[in-house]
Protein backbone atom coordinates (compact mmCIF):
# COMPACT_ATOMS: atom_id res chain seq x y z
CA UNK A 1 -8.71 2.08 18.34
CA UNK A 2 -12.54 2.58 17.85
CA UNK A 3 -14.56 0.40 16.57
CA UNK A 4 -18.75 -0.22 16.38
CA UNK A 5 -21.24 -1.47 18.51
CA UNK A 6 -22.60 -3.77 15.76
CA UNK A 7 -18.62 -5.39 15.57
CA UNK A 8 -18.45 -5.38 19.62
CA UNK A 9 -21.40 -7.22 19.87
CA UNK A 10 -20.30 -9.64 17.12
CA UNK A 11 -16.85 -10.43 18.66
CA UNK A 12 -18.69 -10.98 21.83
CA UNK A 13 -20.45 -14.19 20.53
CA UNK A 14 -17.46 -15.54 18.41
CA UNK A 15 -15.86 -15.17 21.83
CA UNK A 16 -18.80 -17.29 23.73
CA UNK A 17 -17.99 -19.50 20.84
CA UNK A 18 -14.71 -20.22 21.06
CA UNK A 19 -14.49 -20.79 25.33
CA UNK A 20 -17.75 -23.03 24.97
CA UNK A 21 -17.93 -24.79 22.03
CA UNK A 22 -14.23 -25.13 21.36
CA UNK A 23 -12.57 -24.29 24.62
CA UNK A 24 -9.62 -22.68 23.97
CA UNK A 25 -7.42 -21.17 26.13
CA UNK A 26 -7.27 -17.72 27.72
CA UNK A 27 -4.34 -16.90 26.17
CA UNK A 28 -5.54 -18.12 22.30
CA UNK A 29 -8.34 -15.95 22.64
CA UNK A 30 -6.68 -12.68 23.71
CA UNK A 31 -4.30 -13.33 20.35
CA UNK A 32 -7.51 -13.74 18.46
CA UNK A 33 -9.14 -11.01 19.73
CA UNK A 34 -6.35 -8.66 19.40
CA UNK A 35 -5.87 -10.18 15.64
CA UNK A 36 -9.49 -9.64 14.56
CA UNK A 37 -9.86 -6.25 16.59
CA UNK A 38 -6.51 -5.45 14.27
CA UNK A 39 -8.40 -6.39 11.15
CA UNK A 40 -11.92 -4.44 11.66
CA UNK A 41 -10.41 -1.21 12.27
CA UNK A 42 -8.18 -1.58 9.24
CA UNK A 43 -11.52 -2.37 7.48
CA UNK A 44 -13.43 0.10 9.16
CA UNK A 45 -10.80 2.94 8.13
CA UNK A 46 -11.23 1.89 4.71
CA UNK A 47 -15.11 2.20 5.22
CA UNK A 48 -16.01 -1.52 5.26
CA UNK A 49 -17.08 -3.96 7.89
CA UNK A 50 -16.08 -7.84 8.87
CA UNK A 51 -19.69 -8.81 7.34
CA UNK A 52 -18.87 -6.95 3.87
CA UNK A 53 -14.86 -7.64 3.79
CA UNK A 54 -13.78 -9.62 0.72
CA UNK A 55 -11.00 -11.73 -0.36
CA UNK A 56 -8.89 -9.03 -2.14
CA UNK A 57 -10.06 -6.67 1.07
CA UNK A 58 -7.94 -9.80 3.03
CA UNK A 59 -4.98 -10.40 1.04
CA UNK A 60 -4.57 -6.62 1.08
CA UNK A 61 -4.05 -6.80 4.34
CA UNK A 62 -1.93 -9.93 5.02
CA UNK A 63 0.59 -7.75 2.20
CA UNK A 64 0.77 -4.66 4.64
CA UNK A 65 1.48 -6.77 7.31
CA UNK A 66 4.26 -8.16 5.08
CA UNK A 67 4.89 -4.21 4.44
CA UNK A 68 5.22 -3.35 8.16
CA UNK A 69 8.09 -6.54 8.64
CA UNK A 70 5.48 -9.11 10.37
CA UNK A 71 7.64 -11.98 10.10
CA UNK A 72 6.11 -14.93 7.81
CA UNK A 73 5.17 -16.78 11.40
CA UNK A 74 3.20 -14.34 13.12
CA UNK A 75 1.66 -13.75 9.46
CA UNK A 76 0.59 -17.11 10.03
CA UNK A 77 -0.74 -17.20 13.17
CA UNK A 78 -2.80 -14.08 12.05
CA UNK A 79 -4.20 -15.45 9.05
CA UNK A 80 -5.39 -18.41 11.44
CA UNK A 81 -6.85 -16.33 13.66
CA UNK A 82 -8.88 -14.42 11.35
CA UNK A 83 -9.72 -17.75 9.06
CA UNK A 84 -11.24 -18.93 12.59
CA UNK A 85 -13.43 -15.75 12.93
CA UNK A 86 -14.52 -15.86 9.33
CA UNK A 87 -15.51 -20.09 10.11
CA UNK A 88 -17.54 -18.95 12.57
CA UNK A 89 -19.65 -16.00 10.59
CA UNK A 90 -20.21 -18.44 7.73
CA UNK A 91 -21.40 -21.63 10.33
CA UNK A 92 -23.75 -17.98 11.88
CA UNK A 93 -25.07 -17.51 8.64
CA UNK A 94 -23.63 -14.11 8.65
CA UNK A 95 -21.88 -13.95 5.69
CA UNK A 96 -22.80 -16.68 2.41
CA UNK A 97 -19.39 -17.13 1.50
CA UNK A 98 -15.92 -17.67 3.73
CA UNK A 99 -13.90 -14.87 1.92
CA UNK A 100 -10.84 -16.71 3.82
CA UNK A 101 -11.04 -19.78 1.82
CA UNK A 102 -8.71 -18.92 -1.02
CA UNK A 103 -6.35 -17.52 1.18
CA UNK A 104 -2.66 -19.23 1.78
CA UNK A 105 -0.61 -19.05 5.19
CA UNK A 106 2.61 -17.58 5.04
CA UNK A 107 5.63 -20.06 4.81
CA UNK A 108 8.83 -19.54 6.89
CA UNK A 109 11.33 -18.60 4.29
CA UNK A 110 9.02 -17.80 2.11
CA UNK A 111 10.88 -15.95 -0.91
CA UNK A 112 10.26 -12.14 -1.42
CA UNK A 113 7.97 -10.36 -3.15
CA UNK A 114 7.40 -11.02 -6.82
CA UNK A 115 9.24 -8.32 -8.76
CA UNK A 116 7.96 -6.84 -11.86
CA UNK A 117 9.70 -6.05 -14.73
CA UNK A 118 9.69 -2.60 -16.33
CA UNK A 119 7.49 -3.87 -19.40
CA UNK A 120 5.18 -5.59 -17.40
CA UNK A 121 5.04 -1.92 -15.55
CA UNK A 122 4.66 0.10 -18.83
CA UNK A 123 2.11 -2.27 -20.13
CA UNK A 124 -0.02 -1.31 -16.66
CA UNK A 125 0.27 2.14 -17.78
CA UNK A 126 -0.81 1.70 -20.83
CA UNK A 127 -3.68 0.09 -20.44
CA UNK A 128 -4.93 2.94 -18.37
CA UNK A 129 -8.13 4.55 -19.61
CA UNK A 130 -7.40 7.97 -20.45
CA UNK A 131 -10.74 9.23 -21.33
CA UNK A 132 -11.87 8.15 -17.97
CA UNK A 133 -11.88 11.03 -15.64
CA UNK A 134 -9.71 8.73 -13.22
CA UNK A 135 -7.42 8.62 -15.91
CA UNK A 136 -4.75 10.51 -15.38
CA UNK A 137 -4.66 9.99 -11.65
CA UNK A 138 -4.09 6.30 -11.88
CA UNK A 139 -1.35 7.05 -14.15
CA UNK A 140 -0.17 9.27 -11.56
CA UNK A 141 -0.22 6.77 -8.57
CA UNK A 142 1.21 3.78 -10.52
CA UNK A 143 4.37 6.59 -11.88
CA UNK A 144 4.62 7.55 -8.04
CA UNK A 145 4.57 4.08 -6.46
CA UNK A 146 7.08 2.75 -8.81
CA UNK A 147 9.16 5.65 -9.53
CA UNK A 148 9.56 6.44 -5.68
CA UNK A 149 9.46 3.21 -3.95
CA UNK A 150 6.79 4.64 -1.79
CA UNK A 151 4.67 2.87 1.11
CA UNK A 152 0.89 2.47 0.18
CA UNK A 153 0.21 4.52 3.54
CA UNK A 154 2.71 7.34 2.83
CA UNK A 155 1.39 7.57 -0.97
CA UNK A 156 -2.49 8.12 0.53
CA UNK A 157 -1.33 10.90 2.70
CA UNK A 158 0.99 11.90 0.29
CA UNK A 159 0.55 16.07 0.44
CA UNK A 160 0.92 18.57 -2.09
CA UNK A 161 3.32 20.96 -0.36
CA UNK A 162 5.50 17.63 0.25
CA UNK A 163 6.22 17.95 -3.50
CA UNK A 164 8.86 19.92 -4.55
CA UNK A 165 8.49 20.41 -8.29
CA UNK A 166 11.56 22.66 -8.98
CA UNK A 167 14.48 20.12 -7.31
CA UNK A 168 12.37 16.95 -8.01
CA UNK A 169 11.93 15.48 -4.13
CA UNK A 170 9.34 14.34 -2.20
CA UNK A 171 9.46 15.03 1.45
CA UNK A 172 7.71 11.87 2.69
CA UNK A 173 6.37 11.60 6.26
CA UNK A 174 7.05 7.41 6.96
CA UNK A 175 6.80 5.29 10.24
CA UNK A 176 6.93 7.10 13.36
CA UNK A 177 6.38 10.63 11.54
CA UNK A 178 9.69 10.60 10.14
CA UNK A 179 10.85 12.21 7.49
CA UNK A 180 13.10 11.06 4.13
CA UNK A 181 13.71 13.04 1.01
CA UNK A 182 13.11 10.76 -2.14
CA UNK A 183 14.10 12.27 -5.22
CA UNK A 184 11.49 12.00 -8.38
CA UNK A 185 11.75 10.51 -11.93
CA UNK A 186 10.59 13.22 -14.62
CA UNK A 187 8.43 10.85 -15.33
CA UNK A 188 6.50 10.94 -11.61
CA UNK A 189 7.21 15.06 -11.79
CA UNK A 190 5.51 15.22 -15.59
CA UNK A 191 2.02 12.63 -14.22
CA UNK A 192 1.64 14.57 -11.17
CA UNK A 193 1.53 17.86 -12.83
CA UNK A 194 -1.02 16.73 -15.31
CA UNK A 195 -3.15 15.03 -12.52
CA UNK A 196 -2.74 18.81 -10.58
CA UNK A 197 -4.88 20.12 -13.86
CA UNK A 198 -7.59 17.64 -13.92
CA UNK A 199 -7.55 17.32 -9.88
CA UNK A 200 -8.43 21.36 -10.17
CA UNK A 201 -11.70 20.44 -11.24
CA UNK A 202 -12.68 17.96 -8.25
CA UNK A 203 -14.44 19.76 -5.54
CA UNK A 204 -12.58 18.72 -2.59
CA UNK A 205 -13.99 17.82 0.77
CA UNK A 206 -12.99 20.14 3.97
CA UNK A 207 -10.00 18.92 5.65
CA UNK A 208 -8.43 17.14 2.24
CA UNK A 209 -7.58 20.29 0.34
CA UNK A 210 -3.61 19.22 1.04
CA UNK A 211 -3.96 15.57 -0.02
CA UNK A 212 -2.54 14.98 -3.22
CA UNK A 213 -4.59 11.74 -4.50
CA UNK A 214 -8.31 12.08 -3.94
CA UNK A 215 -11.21 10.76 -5.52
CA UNK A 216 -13.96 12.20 -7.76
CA UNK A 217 -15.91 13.08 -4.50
CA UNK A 218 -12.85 14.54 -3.14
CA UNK A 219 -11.29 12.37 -0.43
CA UNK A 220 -8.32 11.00 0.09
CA UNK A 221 -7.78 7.61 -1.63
CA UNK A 222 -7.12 4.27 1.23
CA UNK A 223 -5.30 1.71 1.11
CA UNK A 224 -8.07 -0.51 -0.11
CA UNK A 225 -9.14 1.43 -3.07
CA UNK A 226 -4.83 1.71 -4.14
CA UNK A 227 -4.91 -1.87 -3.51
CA UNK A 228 -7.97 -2.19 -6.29
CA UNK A 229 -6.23 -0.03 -8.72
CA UNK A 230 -3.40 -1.88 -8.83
CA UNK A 231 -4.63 -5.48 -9.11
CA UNK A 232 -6.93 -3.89 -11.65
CA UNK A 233 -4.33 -2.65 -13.97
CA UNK A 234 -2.02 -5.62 -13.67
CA UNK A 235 -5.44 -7.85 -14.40
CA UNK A 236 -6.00 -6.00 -17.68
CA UNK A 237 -1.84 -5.79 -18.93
CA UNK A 238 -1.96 -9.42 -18.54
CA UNK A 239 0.18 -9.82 -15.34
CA UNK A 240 -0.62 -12.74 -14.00
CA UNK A 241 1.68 -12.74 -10.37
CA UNK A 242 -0.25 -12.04 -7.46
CA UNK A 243 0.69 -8.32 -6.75
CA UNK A 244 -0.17 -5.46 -4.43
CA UNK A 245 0.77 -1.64 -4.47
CA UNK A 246 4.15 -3.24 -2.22
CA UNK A 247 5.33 -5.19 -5.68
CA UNK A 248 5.56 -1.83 -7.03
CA UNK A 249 7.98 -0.69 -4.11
CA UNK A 250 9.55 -3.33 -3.94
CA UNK A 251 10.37 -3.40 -7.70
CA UNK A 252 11.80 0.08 -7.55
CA UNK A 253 14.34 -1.27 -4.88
CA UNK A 254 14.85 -4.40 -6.68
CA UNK A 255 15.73 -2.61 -10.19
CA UNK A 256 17.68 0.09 -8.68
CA UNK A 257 19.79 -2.58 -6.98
CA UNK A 258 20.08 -4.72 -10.21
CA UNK A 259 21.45 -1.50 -11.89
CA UNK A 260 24.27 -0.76 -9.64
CA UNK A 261 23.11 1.60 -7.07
CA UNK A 262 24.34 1.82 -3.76
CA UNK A 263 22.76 -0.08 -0.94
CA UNK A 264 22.85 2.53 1.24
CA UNK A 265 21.15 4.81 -0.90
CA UNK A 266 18.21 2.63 -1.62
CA UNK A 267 17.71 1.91 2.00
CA UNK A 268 17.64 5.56 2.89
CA UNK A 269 15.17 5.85 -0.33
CA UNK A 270 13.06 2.90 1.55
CA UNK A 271 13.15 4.51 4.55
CA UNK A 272 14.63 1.65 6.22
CA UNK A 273 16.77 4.32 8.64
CA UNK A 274 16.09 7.68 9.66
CA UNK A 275 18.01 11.05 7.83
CA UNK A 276 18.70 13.97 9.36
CA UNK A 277 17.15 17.43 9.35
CA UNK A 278 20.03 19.68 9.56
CA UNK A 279 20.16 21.82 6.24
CA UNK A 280 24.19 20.61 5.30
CA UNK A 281 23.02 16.90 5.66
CA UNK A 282 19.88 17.30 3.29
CA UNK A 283 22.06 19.00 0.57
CA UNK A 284 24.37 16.34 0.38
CA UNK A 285 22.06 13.67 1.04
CA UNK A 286 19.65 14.99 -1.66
CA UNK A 287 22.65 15.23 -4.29
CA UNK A 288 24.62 11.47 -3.14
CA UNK A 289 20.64 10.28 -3.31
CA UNK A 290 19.24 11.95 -6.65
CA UNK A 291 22.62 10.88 -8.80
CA UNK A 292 21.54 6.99 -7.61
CA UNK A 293 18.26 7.63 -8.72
CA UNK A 294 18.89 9.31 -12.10
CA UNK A 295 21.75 6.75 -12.58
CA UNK A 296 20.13 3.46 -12.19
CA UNK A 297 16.44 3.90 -11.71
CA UNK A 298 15.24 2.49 -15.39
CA UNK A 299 12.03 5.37 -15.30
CA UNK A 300 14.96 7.81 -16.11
CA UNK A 301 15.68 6.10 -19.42
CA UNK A 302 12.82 7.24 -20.83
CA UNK A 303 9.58 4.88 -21.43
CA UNK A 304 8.68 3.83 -24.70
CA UNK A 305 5.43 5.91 -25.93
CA UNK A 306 6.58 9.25 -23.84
């Protein structure tokens, strides 16, 4: 983990802060330092900085921690590290407003995720700007998030070649570089294609030529700017739960389970387990897998204006 002189030096004086002026332990600090060290490189990946980080940058990551299976505790204790830090730039004059302050702690058994329901999905969709060069690609992600249950990380590095039009999979690289085959909706298959035309016209910056969601400079989209795009679209539909680019992943699993599918199938479609590679074990896995999806996945019924 690298991170910048200007944040070193920064941490350096919270830390001088917190063993003079509130004398806490050895051990409190090396959990706050490890929590806020956590933090600015999550930032810094997504081009920001402690000093710039806002609410919505926060929450964003408290869900992925969620995402990753943090239990609701050490959520906690995270979130109070990090409120600390962010007490401390605003007493510094650093920053003019605590971006912490609206911010809730975990609760231990807290209930999941808020689910959304497929018209409160379509109406996101709709209210996409199609004239707007970004258009179609937002269309795209939302269609891709929802229809395969994907992880906000494995949708950014999401690759073209990983896409196989013909059979309708996605070979998605998850934790620990494994690999899952997660069969498509025609409706994810149809928005990707049309993003492919307009993404033709984006010159794309060296080393991103494989990445299948850029921007208009070219780059590969993070985690942050997903993260905006959603809350963005559910602002202007009218949704008024407090979702992330998760909800979306987590309402794929949730409908296909409401629908009848198999457990096991949605787990694998998660990537909750590992599969395996050998080329018997993908056949049948791909056909047990793409009946579920086809079968109870409500994209597959067809959405109202397509």
């Amino acid at each position: 983990m690298t991170l910048d002189n200007d944040y070193l030096s920064l941490r350096s004086r919270y830390f001088a802060y917190l063993t003079l002026e509130r004398g806490l332990s050895e051990n409190t600090r090396i959990c706050y330092q490890s929590d806020i060290d956590r933090l600015a490189a999550w930032l810094e990946e997504a081009g920001l900085s402690v000093l710039t980080a806002t609410t919505d940058n926060l929450h964003e990551f408290i869900c992925e921690l969620h995402e990753l299976g943090i239990s609701p505790r050490s959520q906690a204790r995270i979130l109070s590290g990090i409120k600390s830090f962010y007490k401390y730039l605003k007493i510094e004059g650093l920053i003019a407003v605590n971006p912490t302050l609206l911010l809730d702690s975990p609760r231990i058994g807290r209930r999941l995720p808020e689910v959304l329901s497929v018209d409160e999905i379509n109406d996101m969709v709709d209210v996409i700007d199609m004239t707007k060069a970004e258009g179609q690609r937002n269309r795209a992600i939302i269609e891709t998030l929802y229809g395969c249950g994907l992880r906000v990380s494995e949708l950014c590095n999401l690759q073209i070649d990983n896409i196989n039009f013909d059979e309708q999979f996605i070979v998605v690289i998850g934790k620990g570089d494994k690999q899952r085959l997660v069969p498509m909706s025609p409706v994810s298959v149809e928005e990707i294609k049309q993003w492919l035309v307009d993404r033709a016209e984006i010159n794309i910056r060296r080393g991103e030529e494989g990445v299948l969601f850029v921007s208009r400079r070219g780059r590969r989209l993070t985690r942050v700017m997903i993260f905006y795009i959603v809350r963005q679209l559910a602002e202007a539909a009218g949704v008024r739960k407090p979702i992330s680019p998760h909800t979306l992943r987590h309402s794929f699993a949730t409908h296909l389970f409401e629908g009848g599918a198999n457990l096991r199938a949605i787990q694998q479609m998660l990537g909750h387990e590992s599969i395996s590679t050998t080329e018997i074990y993908l056949h049948l896995d791909k056909s047990r897998l793409r009946e579920s999806i086809l079968k109870f996945h409500p994209r597959n019924a067809g959405r109202r204006d397509l």
